[in-house]
PDB file of N, CA and C in Angstrom:
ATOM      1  N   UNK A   1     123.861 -32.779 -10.798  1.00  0.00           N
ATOM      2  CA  UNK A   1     123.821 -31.371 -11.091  1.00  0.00           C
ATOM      3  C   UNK A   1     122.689 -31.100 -12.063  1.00  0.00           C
ATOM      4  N   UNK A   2     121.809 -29.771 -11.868  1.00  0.00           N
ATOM      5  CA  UNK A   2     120.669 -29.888 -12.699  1.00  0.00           C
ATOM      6  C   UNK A   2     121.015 -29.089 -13.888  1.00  0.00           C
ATOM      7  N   UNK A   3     120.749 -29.758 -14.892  1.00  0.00           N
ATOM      8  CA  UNK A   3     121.889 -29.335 -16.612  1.00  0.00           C
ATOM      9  C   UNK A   3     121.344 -28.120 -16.971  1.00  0.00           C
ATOM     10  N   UNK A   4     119.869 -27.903 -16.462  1.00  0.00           N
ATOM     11  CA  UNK A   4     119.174 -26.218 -16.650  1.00  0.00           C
ATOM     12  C   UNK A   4     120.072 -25.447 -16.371  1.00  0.00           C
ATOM     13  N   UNK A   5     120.441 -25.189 -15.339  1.00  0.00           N
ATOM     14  CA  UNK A   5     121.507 -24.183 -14.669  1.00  0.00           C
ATOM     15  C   UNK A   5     122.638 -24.426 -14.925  1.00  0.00           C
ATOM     16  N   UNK A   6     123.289 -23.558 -15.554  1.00  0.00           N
ATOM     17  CA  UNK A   6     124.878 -23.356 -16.385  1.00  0.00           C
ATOM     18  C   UNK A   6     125.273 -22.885 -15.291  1.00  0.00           C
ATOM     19  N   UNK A   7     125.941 -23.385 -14.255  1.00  0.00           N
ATOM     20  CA  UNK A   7     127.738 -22.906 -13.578  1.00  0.00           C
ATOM     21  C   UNK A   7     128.570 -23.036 -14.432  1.00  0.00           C
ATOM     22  N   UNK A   8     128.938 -21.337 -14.603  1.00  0.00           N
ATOM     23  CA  UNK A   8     130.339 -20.761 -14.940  1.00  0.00           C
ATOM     24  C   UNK A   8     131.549 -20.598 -13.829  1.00  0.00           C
ATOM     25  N   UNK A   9     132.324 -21.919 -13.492  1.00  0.00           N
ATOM     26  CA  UNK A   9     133.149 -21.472 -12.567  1.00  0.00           C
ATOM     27  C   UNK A   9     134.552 -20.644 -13.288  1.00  0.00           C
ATOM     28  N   UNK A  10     135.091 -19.790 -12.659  1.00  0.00           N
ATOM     29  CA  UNK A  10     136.513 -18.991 -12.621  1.00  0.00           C
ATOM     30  C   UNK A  10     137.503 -19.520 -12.288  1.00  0.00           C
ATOM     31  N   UNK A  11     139.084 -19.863 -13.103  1.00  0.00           N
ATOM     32  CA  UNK A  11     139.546 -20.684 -12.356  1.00  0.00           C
ATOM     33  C   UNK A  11     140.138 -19.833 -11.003  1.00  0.00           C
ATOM     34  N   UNK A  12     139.826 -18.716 -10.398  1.00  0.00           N
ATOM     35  CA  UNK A  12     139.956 -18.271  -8.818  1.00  0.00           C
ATOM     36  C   UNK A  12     138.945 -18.628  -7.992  1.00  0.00           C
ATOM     37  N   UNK A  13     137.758 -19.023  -8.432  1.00  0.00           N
ATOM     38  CA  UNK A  13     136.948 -19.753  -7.996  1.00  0.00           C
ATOM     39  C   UNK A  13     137.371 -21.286  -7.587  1.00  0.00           C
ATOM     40  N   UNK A  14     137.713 -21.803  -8.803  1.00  0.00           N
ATOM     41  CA  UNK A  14     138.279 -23.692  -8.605  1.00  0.00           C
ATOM     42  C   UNK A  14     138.929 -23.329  -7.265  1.00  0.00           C
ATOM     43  N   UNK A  15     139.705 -22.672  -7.369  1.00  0.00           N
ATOM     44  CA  UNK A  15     141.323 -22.612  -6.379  1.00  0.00           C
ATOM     45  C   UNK A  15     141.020 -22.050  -5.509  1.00  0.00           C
ATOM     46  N   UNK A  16     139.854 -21.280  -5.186  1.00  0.00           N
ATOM     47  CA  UNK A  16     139.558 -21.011  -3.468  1.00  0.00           C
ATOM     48  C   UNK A  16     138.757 -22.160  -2.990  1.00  0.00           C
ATOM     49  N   UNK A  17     137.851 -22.828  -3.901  1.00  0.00           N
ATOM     50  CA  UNK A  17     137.590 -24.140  -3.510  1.00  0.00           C
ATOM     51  C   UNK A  17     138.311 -25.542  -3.358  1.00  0.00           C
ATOM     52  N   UNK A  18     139.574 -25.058  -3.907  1.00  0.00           N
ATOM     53  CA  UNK A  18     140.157 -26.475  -3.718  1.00  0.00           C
ATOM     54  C   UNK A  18     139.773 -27.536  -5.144  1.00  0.00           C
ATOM     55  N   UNK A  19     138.614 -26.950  -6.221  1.00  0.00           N
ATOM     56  CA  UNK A  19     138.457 -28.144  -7.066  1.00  0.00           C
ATOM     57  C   UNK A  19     139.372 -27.892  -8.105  1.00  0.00           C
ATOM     58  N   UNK A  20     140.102 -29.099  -8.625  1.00  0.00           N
ATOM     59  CA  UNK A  20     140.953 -29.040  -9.868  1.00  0.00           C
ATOM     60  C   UNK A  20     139.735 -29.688 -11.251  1.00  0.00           C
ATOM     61  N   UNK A  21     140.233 -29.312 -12.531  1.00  0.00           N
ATOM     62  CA  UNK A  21     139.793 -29.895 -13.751  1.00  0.00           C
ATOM     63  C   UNK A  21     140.284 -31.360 -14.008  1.00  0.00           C
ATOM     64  N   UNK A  22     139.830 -32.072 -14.747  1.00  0.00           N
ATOM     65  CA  UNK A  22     140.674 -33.461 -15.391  1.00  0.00           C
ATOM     66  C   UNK A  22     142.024 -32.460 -15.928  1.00  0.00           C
ATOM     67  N   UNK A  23     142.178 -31.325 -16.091  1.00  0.00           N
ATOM     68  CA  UNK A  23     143.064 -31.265 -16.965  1.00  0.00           C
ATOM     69  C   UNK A  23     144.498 -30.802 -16.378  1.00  0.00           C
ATOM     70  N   UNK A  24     144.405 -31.080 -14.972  1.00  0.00           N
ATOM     71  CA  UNK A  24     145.156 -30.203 -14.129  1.00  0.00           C
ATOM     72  C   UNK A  24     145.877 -31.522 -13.517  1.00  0.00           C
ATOM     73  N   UNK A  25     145.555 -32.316 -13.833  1.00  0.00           N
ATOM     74  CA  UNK A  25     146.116 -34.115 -13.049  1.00  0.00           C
ATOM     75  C   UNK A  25     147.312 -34.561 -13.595  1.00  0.00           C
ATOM     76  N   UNK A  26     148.412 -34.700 -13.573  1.00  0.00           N
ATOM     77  CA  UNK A  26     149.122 -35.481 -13.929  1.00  0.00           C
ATOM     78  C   UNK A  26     148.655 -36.453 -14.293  1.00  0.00           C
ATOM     79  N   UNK A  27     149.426 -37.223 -15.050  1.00  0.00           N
ATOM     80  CA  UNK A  27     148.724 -38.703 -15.659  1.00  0.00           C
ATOM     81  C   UNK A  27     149.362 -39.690 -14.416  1.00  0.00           C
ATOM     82  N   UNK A  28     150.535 -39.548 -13.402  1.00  0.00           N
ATOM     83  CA  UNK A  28     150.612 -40.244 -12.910  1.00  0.00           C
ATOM     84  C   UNK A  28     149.585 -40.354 -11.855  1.00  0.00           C
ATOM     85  N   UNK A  29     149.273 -38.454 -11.439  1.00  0.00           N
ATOM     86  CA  UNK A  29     147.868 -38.768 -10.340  1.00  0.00           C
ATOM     87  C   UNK A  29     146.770 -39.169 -11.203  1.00  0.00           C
ATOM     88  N   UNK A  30     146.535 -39.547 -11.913  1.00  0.00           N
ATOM     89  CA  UNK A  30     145.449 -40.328 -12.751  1.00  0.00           C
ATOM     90  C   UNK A  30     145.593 -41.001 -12.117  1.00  0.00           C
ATOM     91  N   UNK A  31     146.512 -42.031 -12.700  1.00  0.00           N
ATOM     92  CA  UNK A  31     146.945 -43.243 -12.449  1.00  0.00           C
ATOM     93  C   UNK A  31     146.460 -43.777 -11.182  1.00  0.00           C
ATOM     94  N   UNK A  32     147.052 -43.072 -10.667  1.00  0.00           N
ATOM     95  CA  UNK A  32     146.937 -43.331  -8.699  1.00  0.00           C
ATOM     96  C   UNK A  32     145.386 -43.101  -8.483  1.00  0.00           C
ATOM     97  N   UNK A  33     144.789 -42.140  -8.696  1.00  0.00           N
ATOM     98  CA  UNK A  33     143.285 -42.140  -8.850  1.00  0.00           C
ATOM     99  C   UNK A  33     142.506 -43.702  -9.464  1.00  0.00           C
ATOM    100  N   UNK A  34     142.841 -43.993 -10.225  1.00  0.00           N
ATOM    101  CA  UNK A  34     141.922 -45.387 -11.517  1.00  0.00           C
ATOM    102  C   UNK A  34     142.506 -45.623 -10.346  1.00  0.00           C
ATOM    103  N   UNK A  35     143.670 -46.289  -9.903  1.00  0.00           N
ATOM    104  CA  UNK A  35     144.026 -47.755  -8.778  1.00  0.00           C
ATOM    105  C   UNK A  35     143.190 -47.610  -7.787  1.00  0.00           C
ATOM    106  N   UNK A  36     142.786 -46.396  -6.935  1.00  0.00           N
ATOM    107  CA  UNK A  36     141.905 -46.127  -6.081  1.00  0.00           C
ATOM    108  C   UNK A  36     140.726 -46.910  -6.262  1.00  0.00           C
ATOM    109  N   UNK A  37     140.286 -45.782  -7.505  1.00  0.00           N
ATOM    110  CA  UNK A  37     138.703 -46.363  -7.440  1.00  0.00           C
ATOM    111  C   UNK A  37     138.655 -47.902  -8.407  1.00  0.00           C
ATOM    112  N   UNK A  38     139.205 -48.179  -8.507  1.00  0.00           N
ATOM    113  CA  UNK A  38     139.347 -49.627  -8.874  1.00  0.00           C
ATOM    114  C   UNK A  38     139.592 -50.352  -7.783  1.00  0.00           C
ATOM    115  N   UNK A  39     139.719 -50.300  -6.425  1.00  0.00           N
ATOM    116  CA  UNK A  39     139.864 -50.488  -5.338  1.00  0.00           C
ATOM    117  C   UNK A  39     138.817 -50.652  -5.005  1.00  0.00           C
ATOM    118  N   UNK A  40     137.947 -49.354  -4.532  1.00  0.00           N
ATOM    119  CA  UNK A  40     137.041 -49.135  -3.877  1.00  0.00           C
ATOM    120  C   UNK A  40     136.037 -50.057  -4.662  1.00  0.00           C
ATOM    121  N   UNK A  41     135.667 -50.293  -5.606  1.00  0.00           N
ATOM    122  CA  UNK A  41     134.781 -51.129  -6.544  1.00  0.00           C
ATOM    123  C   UNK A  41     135.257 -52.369  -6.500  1.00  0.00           C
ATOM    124  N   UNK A  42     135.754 -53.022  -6.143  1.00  0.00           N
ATOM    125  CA  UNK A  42     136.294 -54.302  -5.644  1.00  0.00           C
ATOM    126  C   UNK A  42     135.999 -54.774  -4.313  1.00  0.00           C
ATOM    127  N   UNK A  43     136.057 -53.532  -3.203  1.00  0.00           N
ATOM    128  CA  UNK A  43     135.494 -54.198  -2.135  1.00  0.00           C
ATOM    129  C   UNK A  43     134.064 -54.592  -1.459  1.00  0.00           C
ATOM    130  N   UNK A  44     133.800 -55.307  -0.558  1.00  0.00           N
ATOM    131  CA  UNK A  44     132.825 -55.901  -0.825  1.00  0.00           C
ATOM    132  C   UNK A  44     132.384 -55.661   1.079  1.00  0.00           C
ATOM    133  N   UNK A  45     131.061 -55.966   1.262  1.00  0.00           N
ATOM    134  CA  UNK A  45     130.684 -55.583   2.866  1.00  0.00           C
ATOM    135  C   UNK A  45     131.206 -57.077   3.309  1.00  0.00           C
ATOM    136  N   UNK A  46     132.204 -57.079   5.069  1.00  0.00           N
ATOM    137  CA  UNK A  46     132.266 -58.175   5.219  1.00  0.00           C
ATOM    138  C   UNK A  46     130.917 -58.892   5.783  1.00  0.00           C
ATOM    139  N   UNK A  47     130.832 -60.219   5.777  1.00  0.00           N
ATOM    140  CA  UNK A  47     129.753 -60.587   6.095  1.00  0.00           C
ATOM    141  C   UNK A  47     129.542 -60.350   7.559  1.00  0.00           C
ATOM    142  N   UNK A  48     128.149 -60.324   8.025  1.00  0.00           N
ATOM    143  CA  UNK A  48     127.895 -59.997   9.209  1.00  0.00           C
ATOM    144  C   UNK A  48     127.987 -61.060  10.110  1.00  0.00           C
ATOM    145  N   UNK A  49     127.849 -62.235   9.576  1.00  0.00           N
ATOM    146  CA  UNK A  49     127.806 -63.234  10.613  1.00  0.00           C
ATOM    147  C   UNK A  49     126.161 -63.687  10.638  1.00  0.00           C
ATOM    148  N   UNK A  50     125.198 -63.151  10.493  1.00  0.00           N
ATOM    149  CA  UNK A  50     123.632 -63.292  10.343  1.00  0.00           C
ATOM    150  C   UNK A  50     123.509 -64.129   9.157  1.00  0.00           C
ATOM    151  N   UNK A  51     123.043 -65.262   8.468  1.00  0.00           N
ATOM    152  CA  UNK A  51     123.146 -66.665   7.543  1.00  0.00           C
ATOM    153  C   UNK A  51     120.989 -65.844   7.234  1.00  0.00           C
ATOM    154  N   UNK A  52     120.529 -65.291   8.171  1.00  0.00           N
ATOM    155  CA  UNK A  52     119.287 -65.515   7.450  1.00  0.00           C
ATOM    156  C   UNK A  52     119.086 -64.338   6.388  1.00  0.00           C
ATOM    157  N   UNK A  53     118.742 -65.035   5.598  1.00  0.00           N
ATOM    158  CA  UNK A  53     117.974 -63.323   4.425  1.00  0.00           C
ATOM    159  C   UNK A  53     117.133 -62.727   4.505  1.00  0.00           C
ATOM    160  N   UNK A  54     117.504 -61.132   4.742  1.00  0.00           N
ATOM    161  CA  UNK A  54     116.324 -60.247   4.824  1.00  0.00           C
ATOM    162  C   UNK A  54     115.037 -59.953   3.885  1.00  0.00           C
ATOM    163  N   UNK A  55     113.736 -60.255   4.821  1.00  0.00           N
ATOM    164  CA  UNK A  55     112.875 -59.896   4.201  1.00  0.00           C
ATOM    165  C   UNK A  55     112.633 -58.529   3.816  1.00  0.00           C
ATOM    166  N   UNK A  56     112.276 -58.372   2.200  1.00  0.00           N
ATOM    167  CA  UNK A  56     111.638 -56.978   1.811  1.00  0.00           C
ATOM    168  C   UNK A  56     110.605 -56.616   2.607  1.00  0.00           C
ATOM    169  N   UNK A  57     110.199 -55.397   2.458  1.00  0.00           N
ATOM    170  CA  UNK A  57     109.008 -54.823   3.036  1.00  0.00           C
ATOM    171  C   UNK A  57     107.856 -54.798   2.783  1.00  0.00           C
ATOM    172  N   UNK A  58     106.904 -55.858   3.624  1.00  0.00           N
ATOM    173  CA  UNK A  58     105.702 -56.095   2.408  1.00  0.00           C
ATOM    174  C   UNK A  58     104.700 -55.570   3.886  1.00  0.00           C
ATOM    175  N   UNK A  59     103.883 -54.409   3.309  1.00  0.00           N
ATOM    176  CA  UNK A  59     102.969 -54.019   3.982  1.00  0.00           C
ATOM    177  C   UNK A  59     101.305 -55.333   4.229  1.00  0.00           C
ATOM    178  N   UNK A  60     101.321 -55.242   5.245  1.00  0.00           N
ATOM    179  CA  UNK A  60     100.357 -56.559   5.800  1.00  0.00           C
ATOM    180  C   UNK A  60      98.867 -56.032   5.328  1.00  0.00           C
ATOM    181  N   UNK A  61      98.075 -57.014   4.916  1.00  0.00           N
ATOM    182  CA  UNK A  61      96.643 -56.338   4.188  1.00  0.00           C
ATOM    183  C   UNK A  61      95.742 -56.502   6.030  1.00  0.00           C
ATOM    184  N   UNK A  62      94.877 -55.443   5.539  1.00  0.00           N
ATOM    185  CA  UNK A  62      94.177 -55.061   6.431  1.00  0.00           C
ATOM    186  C   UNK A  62      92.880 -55.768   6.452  1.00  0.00           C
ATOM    187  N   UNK A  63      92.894 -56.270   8.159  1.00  0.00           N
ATOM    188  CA  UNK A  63      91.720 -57.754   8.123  1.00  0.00           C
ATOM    189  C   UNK A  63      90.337 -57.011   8.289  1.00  0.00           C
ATOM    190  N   UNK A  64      90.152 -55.555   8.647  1.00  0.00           N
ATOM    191  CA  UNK A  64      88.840 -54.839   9.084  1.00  0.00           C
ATOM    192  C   UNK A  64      88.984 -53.190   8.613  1.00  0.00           C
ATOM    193  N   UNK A  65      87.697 -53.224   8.074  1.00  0.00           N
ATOM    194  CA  UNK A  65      87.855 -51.801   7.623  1.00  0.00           C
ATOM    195  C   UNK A  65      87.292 -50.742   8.993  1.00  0.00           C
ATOM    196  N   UNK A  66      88.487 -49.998   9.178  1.00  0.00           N
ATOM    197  CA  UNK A  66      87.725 -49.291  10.348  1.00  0.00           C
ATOM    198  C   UNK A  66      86.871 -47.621   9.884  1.00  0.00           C
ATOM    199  N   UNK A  67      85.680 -47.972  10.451  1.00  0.00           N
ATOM    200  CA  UNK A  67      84.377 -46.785   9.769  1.00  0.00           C
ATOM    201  C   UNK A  67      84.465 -45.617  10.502  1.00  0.00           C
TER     202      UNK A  67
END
């Protein structure tokens, strides 16, 4: 979000959008939230099955200058 520009939301605004505050959470939906994303940050890509490592992108130097 660009910090120049102050959004003033309304809370009839939040609530036609659907967004709640931290302050509107139960601590148990906290709770349930942290287990989530403590979840999601735990998982990992399964491996593909491919053993070789990808090369970065290295642009090839140029053998002739064209005039």
């Amino acid at each position: 979000m660009n910090p120049i520009i102050k959004q003033v939301w309304t809370s009839e605004e939040l609530a036609r959008w659907g967004i709640r505050s931290i302050e509107a959470f139960t601590q148990e939906e906290l709770a349930v939230l942290q287990q989530k994303l403590a979840g999601w940050i735990r998982q990992r890509v399964p491996p593909t099955g491919n053993n070789r490592r990808r090369q970065s992108f290295v642009m090839k130097p140029r053998t002739s200058d064209p005039a």
